[in-house]
C-alpha atoms as a PDB file:
ATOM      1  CA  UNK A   1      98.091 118.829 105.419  1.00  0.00           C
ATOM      2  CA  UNK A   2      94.962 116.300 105.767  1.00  0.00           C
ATOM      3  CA  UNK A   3      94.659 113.552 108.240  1.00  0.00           C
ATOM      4  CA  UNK A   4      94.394 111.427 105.825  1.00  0.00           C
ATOM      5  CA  UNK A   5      97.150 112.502 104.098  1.00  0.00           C
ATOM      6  CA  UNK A   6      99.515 112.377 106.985  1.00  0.00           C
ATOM      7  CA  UNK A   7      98.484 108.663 107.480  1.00  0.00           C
ATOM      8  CA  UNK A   8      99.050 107.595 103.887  1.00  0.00           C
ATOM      9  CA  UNK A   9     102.644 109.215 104.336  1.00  0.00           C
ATOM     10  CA  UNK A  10     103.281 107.648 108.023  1.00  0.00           C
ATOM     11  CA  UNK A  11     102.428 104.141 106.348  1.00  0.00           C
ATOM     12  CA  UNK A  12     105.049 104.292 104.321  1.00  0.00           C
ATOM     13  CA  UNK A  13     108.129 105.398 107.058  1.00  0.00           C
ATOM     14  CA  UNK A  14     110.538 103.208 108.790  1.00  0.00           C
ATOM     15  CA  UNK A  15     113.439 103.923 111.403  1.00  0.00           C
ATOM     16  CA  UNK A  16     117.078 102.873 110.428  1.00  0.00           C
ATOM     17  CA  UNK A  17     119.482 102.743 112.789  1.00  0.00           C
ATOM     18  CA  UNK A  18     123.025 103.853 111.842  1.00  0.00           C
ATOM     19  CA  UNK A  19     125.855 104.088 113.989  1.00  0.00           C
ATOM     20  CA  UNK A  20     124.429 105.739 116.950  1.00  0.00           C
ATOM     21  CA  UNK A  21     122.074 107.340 115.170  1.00  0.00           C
ATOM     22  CA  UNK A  22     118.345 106.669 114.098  1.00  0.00           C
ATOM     23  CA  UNK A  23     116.595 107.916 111.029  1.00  0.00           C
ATOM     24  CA  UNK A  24     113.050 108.309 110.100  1.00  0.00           C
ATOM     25  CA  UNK A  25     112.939 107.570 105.919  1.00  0.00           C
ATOM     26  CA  UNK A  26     109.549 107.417 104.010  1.00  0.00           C
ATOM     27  CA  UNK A  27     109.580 104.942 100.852  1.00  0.00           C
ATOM     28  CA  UNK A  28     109.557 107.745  97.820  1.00  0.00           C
ATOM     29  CA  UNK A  29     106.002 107.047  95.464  1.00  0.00           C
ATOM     30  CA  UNK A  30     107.128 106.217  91.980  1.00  0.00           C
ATOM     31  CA  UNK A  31     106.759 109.686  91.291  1.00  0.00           C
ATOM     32  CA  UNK A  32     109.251 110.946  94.154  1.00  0.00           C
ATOM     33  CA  UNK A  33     111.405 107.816  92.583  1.00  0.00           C
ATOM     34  CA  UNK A  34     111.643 109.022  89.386  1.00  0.00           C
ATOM     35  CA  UNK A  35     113.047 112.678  90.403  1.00  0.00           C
ATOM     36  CA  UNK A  36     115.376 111.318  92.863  1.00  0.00           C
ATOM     37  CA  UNK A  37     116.756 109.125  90.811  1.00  0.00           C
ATOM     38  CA  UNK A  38     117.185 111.769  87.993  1.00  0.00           C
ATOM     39  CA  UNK A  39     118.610 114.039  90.098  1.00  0.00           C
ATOM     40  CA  UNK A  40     121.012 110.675  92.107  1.00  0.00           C
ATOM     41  CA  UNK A  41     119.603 112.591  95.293  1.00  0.00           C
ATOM     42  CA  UNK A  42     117.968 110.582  97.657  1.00  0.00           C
ATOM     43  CA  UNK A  43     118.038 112.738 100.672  1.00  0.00           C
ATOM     44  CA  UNK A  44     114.527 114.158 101.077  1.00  0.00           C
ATOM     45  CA  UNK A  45     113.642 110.667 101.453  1.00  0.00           C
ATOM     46  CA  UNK A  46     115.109 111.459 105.034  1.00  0.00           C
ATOM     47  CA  UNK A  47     112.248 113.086 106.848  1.00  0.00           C
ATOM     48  CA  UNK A  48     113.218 112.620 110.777  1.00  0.00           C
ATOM     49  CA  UNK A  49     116.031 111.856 112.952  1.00  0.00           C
ATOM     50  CA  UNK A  50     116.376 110.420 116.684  1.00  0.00           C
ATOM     51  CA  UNK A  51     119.778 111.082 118.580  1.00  0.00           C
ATOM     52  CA  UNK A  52     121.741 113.487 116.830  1.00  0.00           C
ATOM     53  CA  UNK A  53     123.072 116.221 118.489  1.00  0.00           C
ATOM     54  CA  UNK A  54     125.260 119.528 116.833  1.00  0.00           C
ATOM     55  CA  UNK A  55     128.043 118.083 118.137  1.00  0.00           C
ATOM     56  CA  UNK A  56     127.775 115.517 115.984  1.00  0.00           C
ATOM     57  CA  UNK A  57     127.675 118.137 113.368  1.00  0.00           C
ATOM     58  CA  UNK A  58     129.886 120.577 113.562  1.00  0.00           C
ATOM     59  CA  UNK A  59     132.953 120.637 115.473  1.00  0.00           C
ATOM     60  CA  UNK A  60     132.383 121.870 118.767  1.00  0.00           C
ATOM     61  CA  UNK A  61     128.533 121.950 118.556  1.00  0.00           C
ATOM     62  CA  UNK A  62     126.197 121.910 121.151  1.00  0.00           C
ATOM     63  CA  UNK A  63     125.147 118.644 122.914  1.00  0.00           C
ATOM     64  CA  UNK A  64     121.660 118.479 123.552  1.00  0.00           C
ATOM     65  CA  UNK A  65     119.474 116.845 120.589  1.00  0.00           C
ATOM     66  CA  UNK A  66     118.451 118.630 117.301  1.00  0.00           C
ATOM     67  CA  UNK A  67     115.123 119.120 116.232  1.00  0.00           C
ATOM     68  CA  UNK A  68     115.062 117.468 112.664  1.00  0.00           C
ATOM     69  CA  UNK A  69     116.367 120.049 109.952  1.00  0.00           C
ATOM     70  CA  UNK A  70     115.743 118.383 106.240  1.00  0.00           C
ATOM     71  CA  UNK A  71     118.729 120.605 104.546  1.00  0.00           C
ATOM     72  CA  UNK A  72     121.160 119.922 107.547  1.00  0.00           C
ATOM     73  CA  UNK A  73     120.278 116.174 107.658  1.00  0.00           C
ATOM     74  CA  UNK A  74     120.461 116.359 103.656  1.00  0.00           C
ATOM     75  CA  UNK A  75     123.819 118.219 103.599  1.00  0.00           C
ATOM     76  CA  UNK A  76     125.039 116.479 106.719  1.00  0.00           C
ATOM     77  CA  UNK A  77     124.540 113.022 105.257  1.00  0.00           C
ATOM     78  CA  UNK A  78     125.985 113.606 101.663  1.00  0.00           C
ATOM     79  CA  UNK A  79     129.188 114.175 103.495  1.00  0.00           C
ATOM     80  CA  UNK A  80     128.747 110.884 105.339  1.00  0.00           C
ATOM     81  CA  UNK A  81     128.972 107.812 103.199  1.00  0.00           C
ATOM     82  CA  UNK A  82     128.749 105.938 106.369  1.00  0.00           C
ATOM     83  CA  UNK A  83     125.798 107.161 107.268  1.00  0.00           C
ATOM     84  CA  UNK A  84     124.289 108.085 103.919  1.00  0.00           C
ATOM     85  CA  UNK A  85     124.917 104.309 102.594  1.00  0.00           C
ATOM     86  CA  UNK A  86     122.472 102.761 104.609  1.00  0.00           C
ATOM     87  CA  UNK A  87     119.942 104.865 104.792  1.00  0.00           C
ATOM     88  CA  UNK A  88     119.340 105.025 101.094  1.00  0.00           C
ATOM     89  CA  UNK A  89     120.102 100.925 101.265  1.00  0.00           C
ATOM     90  CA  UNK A  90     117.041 100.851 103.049  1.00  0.00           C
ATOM     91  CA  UNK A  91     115.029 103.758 101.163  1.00  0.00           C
ATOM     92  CA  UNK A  92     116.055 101.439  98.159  1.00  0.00           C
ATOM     93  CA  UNK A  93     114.575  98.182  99.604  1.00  0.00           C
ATOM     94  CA  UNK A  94     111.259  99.865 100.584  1.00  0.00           C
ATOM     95  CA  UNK A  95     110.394 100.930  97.269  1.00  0.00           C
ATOM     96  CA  UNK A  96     111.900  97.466  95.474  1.00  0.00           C
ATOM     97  CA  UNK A  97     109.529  96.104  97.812  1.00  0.00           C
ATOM     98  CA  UNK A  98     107.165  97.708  97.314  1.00  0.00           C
ATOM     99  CA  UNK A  99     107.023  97.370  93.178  1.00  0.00           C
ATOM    100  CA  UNK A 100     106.979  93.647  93.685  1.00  0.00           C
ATOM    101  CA  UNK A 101     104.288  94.051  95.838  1.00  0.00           C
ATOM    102  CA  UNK A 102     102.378  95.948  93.168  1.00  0.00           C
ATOM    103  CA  UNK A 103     103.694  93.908  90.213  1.00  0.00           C
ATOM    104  CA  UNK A 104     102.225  90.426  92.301  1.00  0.00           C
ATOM    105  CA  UNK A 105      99.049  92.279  92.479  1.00  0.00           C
ATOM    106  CA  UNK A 106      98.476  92.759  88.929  1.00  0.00           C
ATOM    107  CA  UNK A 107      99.004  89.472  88.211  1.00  0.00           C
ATOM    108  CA  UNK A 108      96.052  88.710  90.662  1.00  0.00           C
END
């Protein structure tokens, strides 16, 4: 991946904070938007995590932190409304946000 590239991508993250959890979610491009929204998936928005352990897991898991895993985190969060809720809240307000933001410069 580019420099660039990995910029463009970075300026579009934010952390949420969940429970005791934190969550690194980029706002989709329309594009992205359009497929999750087809497919009502809005996990791969999710693309880090900050205090989560296997324990927190699975039952019995290990307790030292877990190197980000997109299909765990995906898998592990669709059976978490808790957690899944307001993540995707705030995946959902970055992207409103950022339409308006797009929509008040064309009127410019």
């Amino acid at each position: 991946m580019s420099a660039l590239l990995e910029k463009m991508r970075r300026a579009r993250e934010a952390r949420v904070e969940v429970a005791d959890f934190a969550f690194i979610v980029r706002r989709p491009t329309p594009v992205e938007m359009a497929d999750m929204s087809r497919t009502r998936d809005f996990t791969s928005a999710v693309v880090g995590w900050e205090k989560v352990r296997e324990m927190d897991i699975v039952p019995g898991g290990d307790p030292h932190p877990l190197t980000f895993d997109a299909d765990a985190c995906a898998e592990w969060l669709r059976d978490r409304p808790d957690l899944y809720g307001p993540v995707i809240d705030r995946v959902m307000e970055a992207f409103k946000a950022h339409v308006a933001a797009l929509e008040e410069a064309q009127k410019n």
